[in-house]
PDB file of N, CA and C in Angstrom:
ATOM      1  N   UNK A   1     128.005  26.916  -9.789  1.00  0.00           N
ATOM      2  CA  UNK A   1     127.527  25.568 -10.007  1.00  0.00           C
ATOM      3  C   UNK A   1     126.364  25.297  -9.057  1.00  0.00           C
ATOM      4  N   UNK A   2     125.282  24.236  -9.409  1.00  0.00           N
ATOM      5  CA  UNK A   2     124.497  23.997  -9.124  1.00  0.00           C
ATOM      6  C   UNK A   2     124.618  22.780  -7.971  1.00  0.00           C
ATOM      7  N   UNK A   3     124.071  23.189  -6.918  1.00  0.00           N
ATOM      8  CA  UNK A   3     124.088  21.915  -5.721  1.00  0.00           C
ATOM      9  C   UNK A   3     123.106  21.038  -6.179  1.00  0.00           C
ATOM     10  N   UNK A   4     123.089  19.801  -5.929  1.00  0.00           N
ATOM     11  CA  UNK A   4     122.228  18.794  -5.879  1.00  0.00           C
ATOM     12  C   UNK A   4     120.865  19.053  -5.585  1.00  0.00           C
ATOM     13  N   UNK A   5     120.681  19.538  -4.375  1.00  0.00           N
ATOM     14  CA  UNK A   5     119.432  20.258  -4.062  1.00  0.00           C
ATOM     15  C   UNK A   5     118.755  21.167  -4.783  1.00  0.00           C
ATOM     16  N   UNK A   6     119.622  21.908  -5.561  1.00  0.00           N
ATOM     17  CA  UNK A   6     118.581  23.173  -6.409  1.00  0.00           C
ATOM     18  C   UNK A   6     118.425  22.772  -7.483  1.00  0.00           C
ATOM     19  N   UNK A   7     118.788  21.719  -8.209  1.00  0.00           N
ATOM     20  CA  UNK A   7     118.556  21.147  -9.409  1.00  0.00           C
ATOM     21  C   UNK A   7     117.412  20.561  -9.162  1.00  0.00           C
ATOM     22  N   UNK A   8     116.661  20.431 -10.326  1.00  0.00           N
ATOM     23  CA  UNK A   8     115.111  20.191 -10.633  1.00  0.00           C
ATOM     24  C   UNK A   8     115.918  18.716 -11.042  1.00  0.00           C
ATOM     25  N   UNK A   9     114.491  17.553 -10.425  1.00  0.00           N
ATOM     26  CA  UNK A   9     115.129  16.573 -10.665  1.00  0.00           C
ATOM     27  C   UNK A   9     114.066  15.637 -11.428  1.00  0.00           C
ATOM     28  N   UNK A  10     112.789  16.321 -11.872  1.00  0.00           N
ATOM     29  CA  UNK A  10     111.905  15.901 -13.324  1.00  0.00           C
ATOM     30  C   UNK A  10     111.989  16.084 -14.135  1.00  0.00           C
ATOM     31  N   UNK A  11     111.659  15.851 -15.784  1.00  0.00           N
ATOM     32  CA  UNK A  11     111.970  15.765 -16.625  1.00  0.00           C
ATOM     33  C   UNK A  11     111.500  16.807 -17.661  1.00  0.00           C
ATOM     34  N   UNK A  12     111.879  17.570 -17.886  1.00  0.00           N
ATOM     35  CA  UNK A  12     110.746  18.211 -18.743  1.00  0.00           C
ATOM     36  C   UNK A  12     110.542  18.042 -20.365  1.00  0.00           C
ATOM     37  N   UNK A  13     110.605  16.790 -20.319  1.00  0.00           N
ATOM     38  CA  UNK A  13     109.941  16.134 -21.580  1.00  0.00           C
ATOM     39  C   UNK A  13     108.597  15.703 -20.710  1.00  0.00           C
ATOM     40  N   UNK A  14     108.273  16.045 -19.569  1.00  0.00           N
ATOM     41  CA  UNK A  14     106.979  15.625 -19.092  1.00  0.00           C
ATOM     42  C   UNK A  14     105.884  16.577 -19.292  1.00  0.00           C
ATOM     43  N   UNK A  15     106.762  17.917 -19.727  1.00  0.00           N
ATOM     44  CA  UNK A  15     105.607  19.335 -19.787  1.00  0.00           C
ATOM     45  C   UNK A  15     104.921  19.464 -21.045  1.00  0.00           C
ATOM     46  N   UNK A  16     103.793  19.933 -20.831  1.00  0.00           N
ATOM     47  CA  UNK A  16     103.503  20.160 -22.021  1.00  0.00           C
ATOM     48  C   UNK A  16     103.833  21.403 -23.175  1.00  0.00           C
ATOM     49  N   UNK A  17     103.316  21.381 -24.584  1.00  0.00           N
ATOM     50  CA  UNK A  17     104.046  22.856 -24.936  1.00  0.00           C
ATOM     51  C   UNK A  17     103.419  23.960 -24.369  1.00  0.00           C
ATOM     52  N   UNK A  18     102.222  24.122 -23.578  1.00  0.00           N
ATOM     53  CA  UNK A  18     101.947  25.377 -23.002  1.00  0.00           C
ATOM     54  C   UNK A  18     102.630  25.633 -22.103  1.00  0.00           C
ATOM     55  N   UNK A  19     102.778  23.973 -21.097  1.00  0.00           N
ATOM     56  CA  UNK A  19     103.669  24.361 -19.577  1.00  0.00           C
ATOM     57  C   UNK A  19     105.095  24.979 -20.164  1.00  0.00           C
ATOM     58  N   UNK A  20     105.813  24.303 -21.268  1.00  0.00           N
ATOM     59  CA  UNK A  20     106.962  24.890 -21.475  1.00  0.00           C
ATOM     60  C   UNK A  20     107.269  25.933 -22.098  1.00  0.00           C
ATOM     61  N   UNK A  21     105.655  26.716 -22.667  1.00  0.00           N
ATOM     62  CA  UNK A  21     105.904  28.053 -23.095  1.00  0.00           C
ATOM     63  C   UNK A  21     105.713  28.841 -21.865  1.00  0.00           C
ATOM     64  N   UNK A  22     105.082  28.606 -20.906  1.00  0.00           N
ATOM     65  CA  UNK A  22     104.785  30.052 -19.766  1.00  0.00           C
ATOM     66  C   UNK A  22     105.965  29.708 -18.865  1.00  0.00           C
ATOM     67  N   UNK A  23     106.549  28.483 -18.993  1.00  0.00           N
ATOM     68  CA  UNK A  23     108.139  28.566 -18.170  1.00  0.00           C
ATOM     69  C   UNK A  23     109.378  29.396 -18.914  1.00  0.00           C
ATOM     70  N   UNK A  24     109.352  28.855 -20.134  1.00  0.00           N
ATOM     71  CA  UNK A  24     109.826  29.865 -20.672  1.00  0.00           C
ATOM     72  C   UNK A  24     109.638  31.412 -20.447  1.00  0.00           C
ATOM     73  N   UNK A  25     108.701  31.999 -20.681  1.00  0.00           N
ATOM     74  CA  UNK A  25     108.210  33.555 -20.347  1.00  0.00           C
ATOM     75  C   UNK A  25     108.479  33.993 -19.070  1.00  0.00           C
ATOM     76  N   UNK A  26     108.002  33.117 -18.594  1.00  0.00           N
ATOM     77  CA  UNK A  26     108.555  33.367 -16.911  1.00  0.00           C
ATOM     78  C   UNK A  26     109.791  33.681 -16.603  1.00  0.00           C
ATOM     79  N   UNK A  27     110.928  32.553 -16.939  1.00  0.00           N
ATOM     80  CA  UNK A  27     112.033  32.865 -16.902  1.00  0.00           C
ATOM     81  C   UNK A  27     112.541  33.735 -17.799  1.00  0.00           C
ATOM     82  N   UNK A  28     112.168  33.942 -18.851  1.00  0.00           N
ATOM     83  CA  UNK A  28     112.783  35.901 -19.484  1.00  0.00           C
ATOM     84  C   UNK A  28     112.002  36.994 -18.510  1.00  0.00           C
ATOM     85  N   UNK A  29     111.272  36.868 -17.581  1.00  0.00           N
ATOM     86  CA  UNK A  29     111.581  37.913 -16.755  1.00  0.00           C
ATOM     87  C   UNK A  29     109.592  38.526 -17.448  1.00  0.00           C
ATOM     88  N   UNK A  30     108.821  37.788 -17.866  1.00  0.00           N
ATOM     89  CA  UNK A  30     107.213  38.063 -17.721  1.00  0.00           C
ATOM     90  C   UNK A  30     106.766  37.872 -16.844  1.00  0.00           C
ATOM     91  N   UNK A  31     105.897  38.871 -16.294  1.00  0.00           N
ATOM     92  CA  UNK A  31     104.933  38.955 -15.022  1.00  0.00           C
ATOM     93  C   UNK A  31     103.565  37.635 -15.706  1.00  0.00           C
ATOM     94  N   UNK A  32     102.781  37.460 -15.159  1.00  0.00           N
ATOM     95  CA  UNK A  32     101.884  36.494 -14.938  1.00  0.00           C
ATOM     96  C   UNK A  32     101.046  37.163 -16.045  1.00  0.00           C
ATOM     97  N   UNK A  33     100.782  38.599 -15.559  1.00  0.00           N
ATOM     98  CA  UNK A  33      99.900  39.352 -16.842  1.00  0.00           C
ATOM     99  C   UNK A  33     100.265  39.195 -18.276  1.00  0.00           C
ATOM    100  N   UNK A  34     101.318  39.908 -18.161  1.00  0.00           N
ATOM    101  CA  UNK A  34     102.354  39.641 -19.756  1.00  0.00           C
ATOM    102  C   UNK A  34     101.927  38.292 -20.310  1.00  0.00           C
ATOM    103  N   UNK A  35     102.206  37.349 -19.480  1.00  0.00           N
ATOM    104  CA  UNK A  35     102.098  36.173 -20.406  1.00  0.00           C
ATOM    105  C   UNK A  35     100.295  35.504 -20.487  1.00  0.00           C
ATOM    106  N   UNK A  36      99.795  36.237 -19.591  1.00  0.00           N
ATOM    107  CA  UNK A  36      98.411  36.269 -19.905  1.00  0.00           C
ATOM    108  C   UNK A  36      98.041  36.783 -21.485  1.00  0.00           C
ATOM    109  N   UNK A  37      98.268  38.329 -21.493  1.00  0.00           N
ATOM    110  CA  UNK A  37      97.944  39.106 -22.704  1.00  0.00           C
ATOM    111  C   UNK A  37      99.010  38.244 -23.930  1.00  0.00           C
ATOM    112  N   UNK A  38      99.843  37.773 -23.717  1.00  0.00           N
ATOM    113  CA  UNK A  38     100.793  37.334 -25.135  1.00  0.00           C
ATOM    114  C   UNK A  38     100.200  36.114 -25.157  1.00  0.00           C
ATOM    115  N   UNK A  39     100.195  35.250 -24.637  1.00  0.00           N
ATOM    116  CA  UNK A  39      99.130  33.705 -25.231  1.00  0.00           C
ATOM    117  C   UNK A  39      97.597  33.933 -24.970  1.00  0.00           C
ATOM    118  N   UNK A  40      97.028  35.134 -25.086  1.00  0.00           N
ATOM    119  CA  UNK A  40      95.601  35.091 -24.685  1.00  0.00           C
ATOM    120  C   UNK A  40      94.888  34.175 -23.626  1.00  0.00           C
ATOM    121  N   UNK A  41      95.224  34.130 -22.785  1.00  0.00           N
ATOM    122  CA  UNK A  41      94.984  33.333 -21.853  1.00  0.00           C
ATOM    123  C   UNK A  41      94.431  34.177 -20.066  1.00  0.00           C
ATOM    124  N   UNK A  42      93.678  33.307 -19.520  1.00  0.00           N
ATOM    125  CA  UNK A  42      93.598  33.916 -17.795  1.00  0.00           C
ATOM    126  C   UNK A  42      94.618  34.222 -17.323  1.00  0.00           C
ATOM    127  N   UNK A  43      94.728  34.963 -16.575  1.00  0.00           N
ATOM    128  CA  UNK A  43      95.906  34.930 -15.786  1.00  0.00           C
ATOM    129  C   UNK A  43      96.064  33.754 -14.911  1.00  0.00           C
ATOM    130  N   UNK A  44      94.981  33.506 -14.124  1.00  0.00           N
ATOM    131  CA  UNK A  44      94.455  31.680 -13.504  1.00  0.00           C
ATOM    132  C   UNK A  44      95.107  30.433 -14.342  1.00  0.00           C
ATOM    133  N   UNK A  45      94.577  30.617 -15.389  1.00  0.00           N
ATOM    134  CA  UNK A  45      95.341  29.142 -16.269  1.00  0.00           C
ATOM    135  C   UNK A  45      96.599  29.668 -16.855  1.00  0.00           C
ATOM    136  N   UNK A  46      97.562  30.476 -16.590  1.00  0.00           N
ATOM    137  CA  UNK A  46      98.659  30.817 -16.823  1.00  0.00           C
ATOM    138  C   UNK A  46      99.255  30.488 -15.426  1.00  0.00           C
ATOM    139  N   UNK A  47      98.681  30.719 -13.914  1.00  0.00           N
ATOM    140  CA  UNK A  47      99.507  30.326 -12.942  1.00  0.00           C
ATOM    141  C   UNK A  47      99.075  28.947 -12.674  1.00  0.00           C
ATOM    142  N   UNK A  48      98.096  28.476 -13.271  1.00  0.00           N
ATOM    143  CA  UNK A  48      97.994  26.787 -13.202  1.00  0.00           C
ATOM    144  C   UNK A  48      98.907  26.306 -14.018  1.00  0.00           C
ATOM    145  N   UNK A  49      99.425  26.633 -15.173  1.00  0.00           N
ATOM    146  CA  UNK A  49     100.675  26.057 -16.078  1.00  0.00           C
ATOM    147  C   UNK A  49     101.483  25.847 -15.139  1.00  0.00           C
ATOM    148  N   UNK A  50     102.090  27.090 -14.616  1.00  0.00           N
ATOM    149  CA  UNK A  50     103.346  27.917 -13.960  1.00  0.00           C
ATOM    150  C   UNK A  50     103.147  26.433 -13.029  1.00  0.00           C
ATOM    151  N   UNK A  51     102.164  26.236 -12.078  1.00  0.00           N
ATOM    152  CA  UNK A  51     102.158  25.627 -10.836  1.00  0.00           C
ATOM    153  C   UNK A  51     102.577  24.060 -11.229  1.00  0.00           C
ATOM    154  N   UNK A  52     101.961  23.623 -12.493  1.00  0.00           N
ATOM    155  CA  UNK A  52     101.346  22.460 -12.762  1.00  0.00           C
ATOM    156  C   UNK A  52     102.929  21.750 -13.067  1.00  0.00           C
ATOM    157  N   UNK A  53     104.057  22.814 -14.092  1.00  0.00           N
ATOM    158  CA  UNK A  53     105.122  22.614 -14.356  1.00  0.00           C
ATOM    159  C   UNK A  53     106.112  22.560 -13.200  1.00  0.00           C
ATOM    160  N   UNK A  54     106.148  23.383 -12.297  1.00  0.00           N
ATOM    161  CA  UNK A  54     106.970  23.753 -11.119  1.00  0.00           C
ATOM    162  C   UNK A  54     106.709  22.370 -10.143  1.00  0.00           C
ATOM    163  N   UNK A  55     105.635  21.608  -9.714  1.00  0.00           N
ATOM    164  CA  UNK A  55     105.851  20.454  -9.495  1.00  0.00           C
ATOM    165  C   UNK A  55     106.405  19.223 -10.059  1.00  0.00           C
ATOM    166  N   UNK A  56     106.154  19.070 -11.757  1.00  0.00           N
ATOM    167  CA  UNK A  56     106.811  18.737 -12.387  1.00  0.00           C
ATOM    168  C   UNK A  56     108.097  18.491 -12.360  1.00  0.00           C
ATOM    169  N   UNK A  57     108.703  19.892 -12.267  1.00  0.00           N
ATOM    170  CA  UNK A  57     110.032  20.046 -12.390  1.00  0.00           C
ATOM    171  C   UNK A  57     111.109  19.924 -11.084  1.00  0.00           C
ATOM    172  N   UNK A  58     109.853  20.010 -10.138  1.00  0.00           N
ATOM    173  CA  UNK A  58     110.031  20.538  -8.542  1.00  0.00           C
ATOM    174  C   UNK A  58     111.078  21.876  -8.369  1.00  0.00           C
ATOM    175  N   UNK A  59     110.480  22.514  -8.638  1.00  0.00           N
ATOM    176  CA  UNK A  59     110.991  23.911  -8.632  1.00  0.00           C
ATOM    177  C   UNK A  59     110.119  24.795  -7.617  1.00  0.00           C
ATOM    178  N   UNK A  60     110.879  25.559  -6.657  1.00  0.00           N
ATOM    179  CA  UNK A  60     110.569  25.958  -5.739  1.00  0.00           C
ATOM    180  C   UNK A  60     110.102  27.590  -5.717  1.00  0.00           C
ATOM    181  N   UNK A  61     110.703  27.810  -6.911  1.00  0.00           N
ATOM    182  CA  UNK A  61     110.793  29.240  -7.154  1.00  0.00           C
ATOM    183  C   UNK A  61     111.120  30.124  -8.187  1.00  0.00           C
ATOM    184  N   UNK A  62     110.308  31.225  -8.872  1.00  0.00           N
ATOM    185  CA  UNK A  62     111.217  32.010 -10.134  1.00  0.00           C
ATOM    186  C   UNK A  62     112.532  31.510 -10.442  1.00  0.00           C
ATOM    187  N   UNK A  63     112.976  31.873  -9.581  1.00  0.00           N
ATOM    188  CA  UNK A  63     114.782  31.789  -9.416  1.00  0.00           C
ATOM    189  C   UNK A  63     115.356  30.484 -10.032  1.00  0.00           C
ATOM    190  N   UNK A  64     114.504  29.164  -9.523  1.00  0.00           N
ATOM    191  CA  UNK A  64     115.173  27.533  -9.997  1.00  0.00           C
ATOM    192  C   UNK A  64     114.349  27.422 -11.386  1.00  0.00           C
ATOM    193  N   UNK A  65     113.453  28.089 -11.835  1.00  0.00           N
ATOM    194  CA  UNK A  65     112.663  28.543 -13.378  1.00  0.00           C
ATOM    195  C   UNK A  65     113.582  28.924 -13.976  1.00  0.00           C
ATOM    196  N   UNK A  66     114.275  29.921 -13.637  1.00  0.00           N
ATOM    197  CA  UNK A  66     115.620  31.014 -14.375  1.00  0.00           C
ATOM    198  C   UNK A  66     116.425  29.593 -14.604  1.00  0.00           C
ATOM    199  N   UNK A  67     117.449  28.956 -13.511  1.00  0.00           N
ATOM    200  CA  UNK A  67     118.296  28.220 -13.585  1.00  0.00           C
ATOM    201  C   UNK A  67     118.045  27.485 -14.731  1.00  0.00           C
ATOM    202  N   UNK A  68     116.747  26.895 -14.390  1.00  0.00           N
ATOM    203  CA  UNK A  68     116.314  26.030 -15.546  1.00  0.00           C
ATOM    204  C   UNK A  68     116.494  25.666 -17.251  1.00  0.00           C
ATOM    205  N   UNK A  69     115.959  27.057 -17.304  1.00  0.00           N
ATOM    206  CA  UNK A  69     115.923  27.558 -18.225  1.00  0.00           C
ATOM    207  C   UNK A  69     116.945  27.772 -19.332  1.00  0.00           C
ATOM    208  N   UNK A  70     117.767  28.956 -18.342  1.00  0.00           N
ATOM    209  CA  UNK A  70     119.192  28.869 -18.337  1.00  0.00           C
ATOM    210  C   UNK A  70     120.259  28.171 -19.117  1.00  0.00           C
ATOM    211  N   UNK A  71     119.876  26.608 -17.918  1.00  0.00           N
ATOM    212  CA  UNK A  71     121.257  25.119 -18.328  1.00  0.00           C
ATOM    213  C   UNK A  71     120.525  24.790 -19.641  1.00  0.00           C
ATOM    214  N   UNK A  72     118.782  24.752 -19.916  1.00  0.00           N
ATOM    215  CA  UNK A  72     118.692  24.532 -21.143  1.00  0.00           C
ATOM    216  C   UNK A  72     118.364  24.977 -22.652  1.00  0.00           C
ATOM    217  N   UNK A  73     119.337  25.931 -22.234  1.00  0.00           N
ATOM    218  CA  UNK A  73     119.163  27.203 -23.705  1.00  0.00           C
ATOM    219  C   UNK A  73     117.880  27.594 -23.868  1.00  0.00           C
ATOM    220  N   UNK A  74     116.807  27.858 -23.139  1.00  0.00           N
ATOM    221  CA  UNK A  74     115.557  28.490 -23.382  1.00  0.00           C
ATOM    222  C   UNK A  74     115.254  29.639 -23.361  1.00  0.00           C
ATOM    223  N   UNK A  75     116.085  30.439 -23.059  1.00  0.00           N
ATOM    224  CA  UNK A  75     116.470  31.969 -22.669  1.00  0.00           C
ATOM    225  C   UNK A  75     116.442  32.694 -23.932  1.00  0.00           C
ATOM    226  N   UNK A  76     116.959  32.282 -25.011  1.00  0.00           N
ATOM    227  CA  UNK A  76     116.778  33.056 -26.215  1.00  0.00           C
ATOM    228  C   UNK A  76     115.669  33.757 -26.145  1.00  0.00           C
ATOM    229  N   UNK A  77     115.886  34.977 -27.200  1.00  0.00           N
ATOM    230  CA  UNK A  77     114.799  36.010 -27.277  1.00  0.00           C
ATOM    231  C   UNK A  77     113.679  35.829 -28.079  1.00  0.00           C
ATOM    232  N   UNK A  78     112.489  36.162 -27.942  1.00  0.00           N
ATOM    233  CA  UNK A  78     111.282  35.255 -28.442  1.00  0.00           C
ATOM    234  C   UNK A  78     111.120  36.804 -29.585  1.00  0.00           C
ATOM    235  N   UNK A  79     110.538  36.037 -30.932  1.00  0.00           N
ATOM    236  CA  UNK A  79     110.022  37.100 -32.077  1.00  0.00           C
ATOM    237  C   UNK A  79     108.901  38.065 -31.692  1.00  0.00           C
ATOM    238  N   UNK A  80     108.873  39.096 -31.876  1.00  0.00           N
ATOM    239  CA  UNK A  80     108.050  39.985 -31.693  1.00  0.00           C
ATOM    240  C   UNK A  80     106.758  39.570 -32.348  1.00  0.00           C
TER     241      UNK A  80
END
């Protein structure tokens, strides 16, 4: 179970669908590149998502991304 503290305590109906697609990717375990080359994108404006959401969410780390993710069924496996 989750302590008070490691729970993200923003909303993420605040993200947008890019922020909540490279959080997603992130948390299945994509490097920064990966999700560069799969949404055609910089790697720069892929860790500006990453960053832009993680305050958002106040998430400190991969790890509270995973959790995230996780409690809200986003983990499913994405179509080839």
């Amino acid at each position: 179970m989750l302590s008070p503290r490691s729970t993200p305590q923003g909303d993420p109906g605040n993200l947008s669908e890019r922020e909540r697609s490279v959080i997603r990717l992130v948390a299945l375990g994509y490097s920064n590149k990966e999700i560069s080359s799969r949404l055609n994108l910089s790697i720069k404006t892929i860790e500006t998502y990453r960053t832009r959401a993680s305050e958002k969410l106040e998430f400190r780390s991969r790890a509270a991304i995973v959790r995230f993710a996780h409690s809200n069924g986003w983990l499913a496996e994405l179509p080839i």
